[in-house]
C-alpha atoms as a PDB file:
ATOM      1  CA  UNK A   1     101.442  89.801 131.191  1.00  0.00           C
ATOM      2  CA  UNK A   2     101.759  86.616 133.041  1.00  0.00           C
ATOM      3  CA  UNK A   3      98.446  84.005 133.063  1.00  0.00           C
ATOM      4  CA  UNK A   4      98.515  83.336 136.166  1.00  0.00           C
ATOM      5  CA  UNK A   5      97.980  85.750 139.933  1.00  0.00           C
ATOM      6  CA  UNK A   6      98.807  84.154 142.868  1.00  0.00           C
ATOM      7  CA  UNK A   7      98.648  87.003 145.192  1.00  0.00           C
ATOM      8  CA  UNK A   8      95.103  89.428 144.461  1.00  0.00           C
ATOM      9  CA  UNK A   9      92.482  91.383 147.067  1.00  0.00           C
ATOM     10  CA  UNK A  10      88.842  91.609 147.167  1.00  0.00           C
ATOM     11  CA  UNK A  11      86.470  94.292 149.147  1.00  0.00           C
ATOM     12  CA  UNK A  12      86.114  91.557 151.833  1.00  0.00           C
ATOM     13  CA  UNK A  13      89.809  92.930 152.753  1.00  0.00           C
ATOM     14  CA  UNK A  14      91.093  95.774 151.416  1.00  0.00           C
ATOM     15  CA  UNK A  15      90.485  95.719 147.827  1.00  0.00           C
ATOM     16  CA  UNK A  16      88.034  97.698 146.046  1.00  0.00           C
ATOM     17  CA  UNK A  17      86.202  94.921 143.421  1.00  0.00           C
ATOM     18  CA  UNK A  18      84.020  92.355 144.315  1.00  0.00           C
ATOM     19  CA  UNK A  19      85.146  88.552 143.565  1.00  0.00           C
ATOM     20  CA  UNK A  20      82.612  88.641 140.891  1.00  0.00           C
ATOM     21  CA  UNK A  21      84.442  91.736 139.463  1.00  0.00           C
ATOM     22  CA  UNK A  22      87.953  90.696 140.221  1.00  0.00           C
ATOM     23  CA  UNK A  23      87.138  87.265 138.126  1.00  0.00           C
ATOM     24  CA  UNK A  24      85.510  89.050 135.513  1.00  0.00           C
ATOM     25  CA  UNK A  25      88.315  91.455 135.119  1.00  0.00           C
ATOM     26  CA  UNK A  26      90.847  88.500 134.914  1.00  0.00           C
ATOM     27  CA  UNK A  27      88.720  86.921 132.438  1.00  0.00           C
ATOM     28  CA  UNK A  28      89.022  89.899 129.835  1.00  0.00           C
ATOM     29  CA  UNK A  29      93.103  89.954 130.899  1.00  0.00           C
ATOM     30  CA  UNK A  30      93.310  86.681 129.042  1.00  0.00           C
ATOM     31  CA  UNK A  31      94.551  85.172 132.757  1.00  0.00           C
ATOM     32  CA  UNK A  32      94.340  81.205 133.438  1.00  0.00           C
ATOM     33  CA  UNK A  33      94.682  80.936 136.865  1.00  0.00           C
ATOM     34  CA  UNK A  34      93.728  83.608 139.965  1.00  0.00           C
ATOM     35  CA  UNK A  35      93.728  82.931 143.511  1.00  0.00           C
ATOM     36  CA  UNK A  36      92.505  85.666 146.031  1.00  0.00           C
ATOM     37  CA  UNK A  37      94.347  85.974 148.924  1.00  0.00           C
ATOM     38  CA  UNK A  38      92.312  88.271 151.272  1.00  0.00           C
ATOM     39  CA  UNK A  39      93.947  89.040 154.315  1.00  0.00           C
ATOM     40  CA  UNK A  40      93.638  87.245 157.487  1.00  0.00           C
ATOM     41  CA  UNK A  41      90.074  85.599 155.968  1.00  0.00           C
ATOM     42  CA  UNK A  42      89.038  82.804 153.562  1.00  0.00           C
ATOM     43  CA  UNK A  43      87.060  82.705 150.571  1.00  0.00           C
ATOM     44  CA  UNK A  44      83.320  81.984 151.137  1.00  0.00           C
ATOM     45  CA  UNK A  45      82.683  79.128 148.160  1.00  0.00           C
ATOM     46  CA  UNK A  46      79.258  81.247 147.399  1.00  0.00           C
ATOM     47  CA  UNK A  47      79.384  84.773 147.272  1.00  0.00           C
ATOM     48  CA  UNK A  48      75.958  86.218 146.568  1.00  0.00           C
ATOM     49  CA  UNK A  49      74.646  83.294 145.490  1.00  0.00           C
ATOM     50  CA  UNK A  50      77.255  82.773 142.767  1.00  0.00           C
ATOM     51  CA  UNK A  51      79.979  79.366 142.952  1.00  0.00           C
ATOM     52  CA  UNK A  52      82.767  81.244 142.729  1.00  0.00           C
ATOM     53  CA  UNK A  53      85.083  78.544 141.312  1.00  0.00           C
ATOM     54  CA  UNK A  54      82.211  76.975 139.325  1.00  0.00           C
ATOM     55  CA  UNK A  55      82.210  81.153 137.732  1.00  0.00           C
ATOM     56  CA  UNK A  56      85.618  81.043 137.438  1.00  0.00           C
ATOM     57  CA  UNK A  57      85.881  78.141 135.035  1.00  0.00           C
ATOM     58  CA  UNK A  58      83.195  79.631 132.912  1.00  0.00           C
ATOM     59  CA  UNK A  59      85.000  82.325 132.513  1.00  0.00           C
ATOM     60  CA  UNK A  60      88.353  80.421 131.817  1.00  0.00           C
ATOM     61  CA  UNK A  61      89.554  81.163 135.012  1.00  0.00           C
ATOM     62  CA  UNK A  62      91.085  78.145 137.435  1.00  0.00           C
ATOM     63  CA  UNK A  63      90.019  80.127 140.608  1.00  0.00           C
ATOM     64  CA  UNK A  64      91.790  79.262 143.383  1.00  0.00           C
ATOM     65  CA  UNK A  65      90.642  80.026 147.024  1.00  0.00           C
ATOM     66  CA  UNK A  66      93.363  81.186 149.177  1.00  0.00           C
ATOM     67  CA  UNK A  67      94.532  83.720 152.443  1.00  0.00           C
ATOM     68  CA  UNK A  68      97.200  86.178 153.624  1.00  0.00           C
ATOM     69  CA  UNK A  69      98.102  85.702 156.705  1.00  0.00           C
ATOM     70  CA  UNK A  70      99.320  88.744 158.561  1.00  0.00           C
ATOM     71  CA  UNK A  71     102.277  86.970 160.966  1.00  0.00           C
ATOM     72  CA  UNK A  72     104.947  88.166 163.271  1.00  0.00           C
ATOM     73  CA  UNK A  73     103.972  90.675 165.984  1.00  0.00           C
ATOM     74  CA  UNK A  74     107.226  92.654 165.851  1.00  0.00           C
ATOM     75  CA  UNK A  75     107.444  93.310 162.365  1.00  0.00           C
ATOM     76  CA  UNK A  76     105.029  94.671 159.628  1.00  0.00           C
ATOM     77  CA  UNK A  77     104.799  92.959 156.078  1.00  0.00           C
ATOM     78  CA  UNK A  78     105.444  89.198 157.223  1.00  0.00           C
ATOM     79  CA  UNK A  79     102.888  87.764 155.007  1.00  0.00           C
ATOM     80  CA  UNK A  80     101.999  84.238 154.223  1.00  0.00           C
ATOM     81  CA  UNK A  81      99.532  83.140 151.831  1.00  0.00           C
ATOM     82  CA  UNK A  82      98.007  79.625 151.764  1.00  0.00           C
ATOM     83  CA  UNK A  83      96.491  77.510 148.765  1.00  0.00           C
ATOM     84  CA  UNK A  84      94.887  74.844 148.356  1.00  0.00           C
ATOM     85  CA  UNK A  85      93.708  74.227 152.166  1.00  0.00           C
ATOM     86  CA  UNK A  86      91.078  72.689 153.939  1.00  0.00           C
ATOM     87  CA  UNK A  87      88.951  75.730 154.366  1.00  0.00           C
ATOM     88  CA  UNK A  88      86.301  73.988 156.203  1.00  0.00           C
ATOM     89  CA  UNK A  89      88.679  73.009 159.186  1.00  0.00           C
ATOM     90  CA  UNK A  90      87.615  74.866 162.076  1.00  0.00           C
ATOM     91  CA  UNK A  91      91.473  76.547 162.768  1.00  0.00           C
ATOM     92  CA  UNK A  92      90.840  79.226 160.220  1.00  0.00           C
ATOM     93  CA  UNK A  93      87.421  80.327 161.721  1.00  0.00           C
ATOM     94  CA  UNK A  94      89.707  80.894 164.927  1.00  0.00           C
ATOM     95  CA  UNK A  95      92.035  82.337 162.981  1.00  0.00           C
ATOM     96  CA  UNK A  96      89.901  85.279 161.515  1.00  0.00           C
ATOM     97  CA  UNK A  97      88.384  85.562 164.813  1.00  0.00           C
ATOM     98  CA  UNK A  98      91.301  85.913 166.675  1.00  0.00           C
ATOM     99  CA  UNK A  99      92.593  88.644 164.067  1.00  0.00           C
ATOM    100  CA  UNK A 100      90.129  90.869 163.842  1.00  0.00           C
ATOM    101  CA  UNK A 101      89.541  91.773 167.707  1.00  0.00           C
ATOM    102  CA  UNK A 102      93.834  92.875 167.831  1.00  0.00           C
ATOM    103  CA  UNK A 103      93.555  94.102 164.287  1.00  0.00           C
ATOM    104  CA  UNK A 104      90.658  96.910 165.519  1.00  0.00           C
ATOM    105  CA  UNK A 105      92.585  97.678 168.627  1.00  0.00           C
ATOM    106  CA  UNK A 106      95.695  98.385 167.121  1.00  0.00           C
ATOM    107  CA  UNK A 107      94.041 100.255 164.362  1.00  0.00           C
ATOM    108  CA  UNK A 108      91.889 102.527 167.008  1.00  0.00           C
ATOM    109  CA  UNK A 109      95.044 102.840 168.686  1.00  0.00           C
ATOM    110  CA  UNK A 110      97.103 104.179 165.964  1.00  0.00           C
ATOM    111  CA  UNK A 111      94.299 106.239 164.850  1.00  0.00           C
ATOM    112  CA  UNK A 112      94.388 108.360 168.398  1.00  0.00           C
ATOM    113  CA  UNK A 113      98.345 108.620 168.020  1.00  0.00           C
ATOM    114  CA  UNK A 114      97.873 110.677 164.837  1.00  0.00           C
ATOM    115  CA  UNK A 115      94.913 112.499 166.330  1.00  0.00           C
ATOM    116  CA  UNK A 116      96.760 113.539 169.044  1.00  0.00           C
ATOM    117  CA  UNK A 117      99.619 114.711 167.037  1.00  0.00           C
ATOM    118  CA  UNK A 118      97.235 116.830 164.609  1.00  0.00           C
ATOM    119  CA  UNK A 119      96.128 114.769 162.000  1.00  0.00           C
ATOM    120  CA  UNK A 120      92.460 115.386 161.723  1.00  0.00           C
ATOM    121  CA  UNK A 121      91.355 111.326 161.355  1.00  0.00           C
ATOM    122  CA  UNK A 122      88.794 109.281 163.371  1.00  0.00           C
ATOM    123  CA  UNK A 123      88.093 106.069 163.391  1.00  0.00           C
ATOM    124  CA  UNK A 124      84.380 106.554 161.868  1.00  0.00           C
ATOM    125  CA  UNK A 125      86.214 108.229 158.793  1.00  0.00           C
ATOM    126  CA  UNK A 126      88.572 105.247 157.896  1.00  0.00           C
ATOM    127  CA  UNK A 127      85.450 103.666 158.200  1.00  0.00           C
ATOM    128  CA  UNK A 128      83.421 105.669 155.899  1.00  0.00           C
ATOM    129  CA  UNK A 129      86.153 105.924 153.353  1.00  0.00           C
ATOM    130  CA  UNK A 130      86.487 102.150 152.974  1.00  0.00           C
ATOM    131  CA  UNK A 131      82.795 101.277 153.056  1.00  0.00           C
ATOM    132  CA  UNK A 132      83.118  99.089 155.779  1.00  0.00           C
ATOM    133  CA  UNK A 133      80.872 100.790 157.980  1.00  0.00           C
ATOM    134  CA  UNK A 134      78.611  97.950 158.671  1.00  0.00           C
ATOM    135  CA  UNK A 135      81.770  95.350 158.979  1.00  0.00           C
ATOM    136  CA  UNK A 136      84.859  97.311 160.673  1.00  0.00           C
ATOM    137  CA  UNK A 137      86.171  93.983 161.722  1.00  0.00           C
ATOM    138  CA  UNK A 138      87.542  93.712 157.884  1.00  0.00           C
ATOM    139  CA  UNK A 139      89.263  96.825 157.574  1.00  0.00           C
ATOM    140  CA  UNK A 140      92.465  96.598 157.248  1.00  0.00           C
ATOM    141  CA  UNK A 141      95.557  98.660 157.685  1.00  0.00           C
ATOM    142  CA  UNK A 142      95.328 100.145 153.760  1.00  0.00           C
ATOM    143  CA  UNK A 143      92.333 101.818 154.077  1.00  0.00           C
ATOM    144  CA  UNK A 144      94.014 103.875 157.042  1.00  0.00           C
ATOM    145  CA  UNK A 145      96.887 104.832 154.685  1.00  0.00           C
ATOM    146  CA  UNK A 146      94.461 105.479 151.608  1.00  0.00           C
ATOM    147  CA  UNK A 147      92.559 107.860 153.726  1.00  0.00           C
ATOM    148  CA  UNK A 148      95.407 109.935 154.612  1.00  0.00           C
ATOM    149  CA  UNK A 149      96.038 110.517 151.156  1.00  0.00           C
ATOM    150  CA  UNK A 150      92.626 111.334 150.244  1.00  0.00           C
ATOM    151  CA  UNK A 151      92.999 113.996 153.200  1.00  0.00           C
ATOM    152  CA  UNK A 152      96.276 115.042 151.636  1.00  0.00           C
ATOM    153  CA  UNK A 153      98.675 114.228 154.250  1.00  0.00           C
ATOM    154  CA  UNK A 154     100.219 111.858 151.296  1.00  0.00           C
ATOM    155  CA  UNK A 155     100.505 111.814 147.557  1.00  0.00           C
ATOM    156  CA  UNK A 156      99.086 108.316 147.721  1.00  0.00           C
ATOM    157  CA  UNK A 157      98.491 105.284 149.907  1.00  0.00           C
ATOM    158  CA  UNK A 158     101.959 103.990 149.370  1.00  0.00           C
ATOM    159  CA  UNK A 159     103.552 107.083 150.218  1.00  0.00           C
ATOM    160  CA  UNK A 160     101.032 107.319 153.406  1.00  0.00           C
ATOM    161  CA  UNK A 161     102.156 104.300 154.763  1.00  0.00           C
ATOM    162  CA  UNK A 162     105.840 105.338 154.655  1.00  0.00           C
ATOM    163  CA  UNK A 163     105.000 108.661 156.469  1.00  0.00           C
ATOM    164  CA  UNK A 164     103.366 106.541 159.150  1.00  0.00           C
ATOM    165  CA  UNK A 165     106.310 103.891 159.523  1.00  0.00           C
ATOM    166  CA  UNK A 166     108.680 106.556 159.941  1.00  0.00           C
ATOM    167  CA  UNK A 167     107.158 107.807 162.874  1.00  0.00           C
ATOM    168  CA  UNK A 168     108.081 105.690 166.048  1.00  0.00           C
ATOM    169  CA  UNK A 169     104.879 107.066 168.206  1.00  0.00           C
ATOM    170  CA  UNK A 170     102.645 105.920 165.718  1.00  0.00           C
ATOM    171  CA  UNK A 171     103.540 102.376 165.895  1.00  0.00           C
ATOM    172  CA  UNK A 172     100.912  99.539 167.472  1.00  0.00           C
ATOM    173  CA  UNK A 173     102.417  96.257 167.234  1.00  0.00           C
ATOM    174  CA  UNK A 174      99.112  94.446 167.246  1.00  0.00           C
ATOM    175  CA  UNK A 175      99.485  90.580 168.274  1.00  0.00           C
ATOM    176  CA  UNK A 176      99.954  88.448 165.263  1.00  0.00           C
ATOM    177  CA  UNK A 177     100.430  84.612 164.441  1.00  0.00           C
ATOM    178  CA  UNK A 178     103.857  83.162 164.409  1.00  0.00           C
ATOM    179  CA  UNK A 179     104.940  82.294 160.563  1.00  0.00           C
ATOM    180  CA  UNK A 180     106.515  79.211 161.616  1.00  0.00           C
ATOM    181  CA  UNK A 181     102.927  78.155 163.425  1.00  0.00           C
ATOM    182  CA  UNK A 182     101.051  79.602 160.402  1.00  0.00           C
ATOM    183  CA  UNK A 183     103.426  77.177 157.853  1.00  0.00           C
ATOM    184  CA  UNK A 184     102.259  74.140 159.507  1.00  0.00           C
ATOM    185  CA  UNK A 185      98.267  75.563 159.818  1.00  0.00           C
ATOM    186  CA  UNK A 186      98.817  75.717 156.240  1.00  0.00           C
ATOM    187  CA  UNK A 187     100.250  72.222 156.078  1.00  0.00           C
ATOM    188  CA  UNK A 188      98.188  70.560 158.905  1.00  0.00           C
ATOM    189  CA  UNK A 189      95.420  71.661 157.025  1.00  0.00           C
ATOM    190  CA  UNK A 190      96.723  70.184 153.529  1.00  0.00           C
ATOM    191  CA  UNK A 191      97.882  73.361 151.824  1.00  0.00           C
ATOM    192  CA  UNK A 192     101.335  74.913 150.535  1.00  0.00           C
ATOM    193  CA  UNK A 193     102.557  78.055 152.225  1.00  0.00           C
ATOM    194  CA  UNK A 194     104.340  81.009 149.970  1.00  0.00           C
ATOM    195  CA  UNK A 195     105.983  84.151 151.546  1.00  0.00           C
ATOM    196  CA  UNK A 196     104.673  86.928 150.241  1.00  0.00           C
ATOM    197  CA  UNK A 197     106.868  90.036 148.898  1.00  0.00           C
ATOM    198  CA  UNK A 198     110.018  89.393 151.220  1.00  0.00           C
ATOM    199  CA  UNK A 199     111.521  92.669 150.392  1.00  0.00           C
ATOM    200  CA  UNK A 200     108.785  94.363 152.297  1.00  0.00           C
ATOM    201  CA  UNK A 201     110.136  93.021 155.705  1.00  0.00           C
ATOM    202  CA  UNK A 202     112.626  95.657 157.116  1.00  0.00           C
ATOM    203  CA  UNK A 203     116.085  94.765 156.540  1.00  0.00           C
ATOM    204  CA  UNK A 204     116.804  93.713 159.991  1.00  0.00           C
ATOM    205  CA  UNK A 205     113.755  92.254 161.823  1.00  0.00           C
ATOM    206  CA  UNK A 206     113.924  90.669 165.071  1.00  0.00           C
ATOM    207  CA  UNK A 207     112.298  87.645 165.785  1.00  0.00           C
ATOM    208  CA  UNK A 208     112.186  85.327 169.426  1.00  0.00           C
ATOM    209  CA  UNK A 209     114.324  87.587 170.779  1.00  0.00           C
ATOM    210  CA  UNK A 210     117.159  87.650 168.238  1.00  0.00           C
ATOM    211  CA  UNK A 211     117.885  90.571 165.601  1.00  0.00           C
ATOM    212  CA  UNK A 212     118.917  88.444 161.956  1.00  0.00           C
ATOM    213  CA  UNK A 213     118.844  89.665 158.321  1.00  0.00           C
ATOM    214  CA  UNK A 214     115.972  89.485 156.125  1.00  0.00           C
ATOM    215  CA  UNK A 215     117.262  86.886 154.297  1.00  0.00           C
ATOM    216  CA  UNK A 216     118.361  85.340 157.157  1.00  0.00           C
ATOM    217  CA  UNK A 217     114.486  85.502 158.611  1.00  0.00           C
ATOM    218  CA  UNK A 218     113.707  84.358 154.825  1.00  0.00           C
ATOM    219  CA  UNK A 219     116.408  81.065 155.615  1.00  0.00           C
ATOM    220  CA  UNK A 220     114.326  80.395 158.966  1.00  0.00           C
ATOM    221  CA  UNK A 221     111.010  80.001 157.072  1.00  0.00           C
ATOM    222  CA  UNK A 222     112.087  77.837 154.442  1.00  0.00           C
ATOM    223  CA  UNK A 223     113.987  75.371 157.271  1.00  0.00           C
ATOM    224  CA  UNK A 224     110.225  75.868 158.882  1.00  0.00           C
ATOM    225  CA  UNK A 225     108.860  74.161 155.366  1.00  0.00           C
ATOM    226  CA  UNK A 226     107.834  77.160 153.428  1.00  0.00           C
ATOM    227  CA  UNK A 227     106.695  75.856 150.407  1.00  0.00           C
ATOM    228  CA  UNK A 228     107.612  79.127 147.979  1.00  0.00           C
ATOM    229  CA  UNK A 229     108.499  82.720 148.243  1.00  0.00           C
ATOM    230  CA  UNK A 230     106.956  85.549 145.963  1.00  0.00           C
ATOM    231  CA  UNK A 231     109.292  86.126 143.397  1.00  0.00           C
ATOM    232  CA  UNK A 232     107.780  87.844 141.257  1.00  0.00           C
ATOM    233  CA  UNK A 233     105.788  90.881 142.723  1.00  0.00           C
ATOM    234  CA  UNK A 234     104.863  94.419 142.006  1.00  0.00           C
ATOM    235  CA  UNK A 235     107.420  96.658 144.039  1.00  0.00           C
ATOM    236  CA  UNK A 236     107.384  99.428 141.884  1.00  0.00           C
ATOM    237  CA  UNK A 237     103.758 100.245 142.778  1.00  0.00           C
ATOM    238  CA  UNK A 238     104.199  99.380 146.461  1.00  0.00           C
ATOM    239  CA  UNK A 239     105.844 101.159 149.632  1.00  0.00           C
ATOM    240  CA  UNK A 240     109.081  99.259 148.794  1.00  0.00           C
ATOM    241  CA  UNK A 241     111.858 102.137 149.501  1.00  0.00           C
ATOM    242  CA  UNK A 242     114.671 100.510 148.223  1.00  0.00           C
ATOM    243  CA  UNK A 243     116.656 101.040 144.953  1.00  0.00           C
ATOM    244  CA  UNK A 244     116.584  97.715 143.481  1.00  0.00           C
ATOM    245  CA  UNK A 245     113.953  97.513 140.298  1.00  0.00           C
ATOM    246  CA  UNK A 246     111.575  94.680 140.998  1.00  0.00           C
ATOM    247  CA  UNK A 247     113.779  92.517 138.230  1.00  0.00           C
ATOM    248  CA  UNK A 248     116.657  92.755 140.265  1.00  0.00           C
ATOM    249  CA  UNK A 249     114.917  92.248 143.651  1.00  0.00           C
ATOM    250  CA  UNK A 250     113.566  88.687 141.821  1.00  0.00           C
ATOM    251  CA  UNK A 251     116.606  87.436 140.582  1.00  0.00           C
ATOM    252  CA  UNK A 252     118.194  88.051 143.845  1.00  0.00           C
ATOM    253  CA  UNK A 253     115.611  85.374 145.162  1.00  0.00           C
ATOM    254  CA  UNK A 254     116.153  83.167 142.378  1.00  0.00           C
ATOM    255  CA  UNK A 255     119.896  83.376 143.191  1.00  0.00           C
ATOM    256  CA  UNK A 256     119.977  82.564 146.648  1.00  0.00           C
ATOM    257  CA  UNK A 257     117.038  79.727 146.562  1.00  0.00           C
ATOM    258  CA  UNK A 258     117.158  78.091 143.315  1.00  0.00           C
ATOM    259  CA  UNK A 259     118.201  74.863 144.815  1.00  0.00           C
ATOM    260  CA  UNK A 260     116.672  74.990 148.314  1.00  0.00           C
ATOM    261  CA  UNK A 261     113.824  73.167 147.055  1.00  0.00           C
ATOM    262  CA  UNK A 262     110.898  75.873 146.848  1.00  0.00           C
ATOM    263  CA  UNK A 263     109.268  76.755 144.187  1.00  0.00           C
ATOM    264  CA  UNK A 264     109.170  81.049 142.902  1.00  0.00           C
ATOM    265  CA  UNK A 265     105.813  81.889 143.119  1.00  0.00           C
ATOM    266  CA  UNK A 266     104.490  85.642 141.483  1.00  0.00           C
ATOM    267  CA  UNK A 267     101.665  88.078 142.170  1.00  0.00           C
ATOM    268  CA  UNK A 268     100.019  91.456 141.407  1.00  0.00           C
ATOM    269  CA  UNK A 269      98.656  91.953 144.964  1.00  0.00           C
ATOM    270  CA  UNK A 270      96.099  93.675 143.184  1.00  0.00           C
ATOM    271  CA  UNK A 271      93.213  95.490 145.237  1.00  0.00           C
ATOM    272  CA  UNK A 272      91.271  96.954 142.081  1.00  0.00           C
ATOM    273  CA  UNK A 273      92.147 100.501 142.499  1.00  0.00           C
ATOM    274  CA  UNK A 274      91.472 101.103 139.171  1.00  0.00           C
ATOM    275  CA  UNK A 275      87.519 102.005 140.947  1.00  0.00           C
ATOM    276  CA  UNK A 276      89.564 104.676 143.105  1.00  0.00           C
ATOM    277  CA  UNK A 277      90.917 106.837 140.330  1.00  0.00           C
ATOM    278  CA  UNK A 278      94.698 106.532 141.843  1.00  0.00           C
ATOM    279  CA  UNK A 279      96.824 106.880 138.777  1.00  0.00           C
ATOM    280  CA  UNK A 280      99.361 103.450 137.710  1.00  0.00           C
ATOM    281  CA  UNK A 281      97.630 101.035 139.778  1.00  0.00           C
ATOM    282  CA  UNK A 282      98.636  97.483 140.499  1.00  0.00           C
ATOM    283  CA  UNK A 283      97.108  95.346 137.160  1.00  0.00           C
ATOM    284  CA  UNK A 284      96.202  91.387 137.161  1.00  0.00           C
ATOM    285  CA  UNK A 285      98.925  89.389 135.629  1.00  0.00           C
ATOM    286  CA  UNK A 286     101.298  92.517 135.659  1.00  0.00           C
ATOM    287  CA  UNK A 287     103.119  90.198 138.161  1.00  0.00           C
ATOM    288  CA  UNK A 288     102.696  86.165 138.454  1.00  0.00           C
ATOM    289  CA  UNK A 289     104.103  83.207 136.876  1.00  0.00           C
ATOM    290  CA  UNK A 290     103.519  81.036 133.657  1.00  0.00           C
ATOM    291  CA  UNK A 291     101.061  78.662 133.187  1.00  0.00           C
ATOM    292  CA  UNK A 292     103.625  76.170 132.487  1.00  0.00           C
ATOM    293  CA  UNK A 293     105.403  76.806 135.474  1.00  0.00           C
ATOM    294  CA  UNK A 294     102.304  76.457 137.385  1.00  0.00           C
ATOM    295  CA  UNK A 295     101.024  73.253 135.722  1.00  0.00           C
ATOM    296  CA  UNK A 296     104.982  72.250 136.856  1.00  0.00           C
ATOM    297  CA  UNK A 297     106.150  73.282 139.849  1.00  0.00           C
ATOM    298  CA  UNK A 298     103.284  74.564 142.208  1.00  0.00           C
ATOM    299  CA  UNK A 299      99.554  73.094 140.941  1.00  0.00           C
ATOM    300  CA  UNK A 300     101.770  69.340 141.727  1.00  0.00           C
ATOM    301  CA  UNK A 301     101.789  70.123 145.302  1.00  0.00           C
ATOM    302  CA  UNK A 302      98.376  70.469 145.720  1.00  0.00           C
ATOM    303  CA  UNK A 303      97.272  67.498 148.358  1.00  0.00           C
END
């Protein structure tokens, strides 16, 4: 069990616990340090009421309020998250904005593909199923997946997402921020920029025209001034489809960056399935990085 998250969900995304619940739940993990990374959205300093980070420390948790950034239009699973940012500054209001009119569209889109091709889904169900009936701009591309598996089309939301990716008319490339633009958003608006699980970009993805290798894509965001890549993460409970274990997959990233400069950053991407009933879901601190080596090597860059 590592003390500190960098990489966890709330229901404002596609998780299934409430900040409140998420902290609380870290709390009786014995964690130190949490950020939530919801995707494409910030962290609202107040949630019903509450000060989240003033909660957080009575609870012995360092909160810290972060994002995943959804990036790259031609290729799924280019995440950045952002810490320690100016969440005030206007750029991420147009940010979220921006996101979640090509997010629905896309998602509607896809939705009619499957439809079409006898998959009994709709829109108002994905909606239903995640609770997000009065705010569909959040939903997010999980709930489709976890839906399909609670129609039985997949064994579980993981396994959903694979069937979809492996059919070419189902794919919507919806338009998404450039990661090289969304590294210096980060750092324009004084935060630190970490790719998130890199072995979830396909092995080959093209980007401005030209076809590279991941960790060629990988060298082309830390030239950009990515700040850290996700080392540590949980790819045994994601759609990862390699062969590598998750150990192997994070020394390889040791290996190859240990003296570029970055710093190895670690996560759960937990979404608090444990309120679904799925069996082995992703756990808090499962995934992360020491306190130590966050007092040392990533809490130092903060602006």
């Amino acid at each position: 069990m590592f003390a500190c998250d960098l990489h966890t969900h709330t229901i404002r995304s596609d998780g299934h616990m409430t900040p409140i619940e998420s902290i609380d739940r870290a709390a009786s993990l014995g964690l130190k340090v949490m950020a939530i990374t919801d995707h494409d959205m910030t962290l609202p300093a107040i949630w019903k009421g509450i000060d989240l980070v003033s909660y957080g420390a009575e609870k012995g948790i360092r909160l810290l309020p972060g994002i995943e950034v959804s990036c790259d239009t031609w290729n799924d699973d280019v995440h950045i998250i952002g810490l320690y940012c100016n969440w005030d500054d206007p750029a991420f209001a147009d940010l979220e904005h921006g996101v979640q009119t090509s997010r629905m569209e896309s998602y509607q889109e896809m939705i009619r593909k499957m439809a079409k091709a006898g998959y009994q889904v709709s829109w108002q169900e994905v909606l239903e199923h995640a609770g997000k009936t009065d705010c569909p701009e959040t939903v997010q591309k999980k709930s489709v997946y976890e839906l399909l598996a609670a129609k039985g089309y997949a064994v579980d939301w993981a396994k959903a997402k694979r069937l979809v990716q492996s059919v070419p008319e189902f794919q919507t490339n919806r338009e998404k921020p450039d990661p090289v633009k969304i590294i210096q958003l980060l750092h324009k608006t004084g935060g630190i920029a970490i790719m998130a699980h890199p072995f979830l970009v396909k092995e080959h993805p093209p980007y401005q025209g030209k076809t590279m290798t991941r960790f060629q894509y990988m060298d082309m965001l830390v030239d950009a001034g990515l700040d850290g890549i996700e080392a540590s993460y949980t790819y045994d409970k994601s759609s990862y489809a390699g062969r590598n274990s998750k150990a192997e997959l994070e020394q390889q990233i040791r290996s190859r960056y240990q003296s570029k400069g970055i710093f190895f950053s670690g996560g759960s991407d937990f979404h608090g399935d444990q309120k679904t009933g799925i069996p082995n879901p992703r756990e808090l601190g499962e995934c992360g990085v020491t306190y130590q080596y966050y007092t040392r090597h990533i809490e130092t860059l903060r602006k």
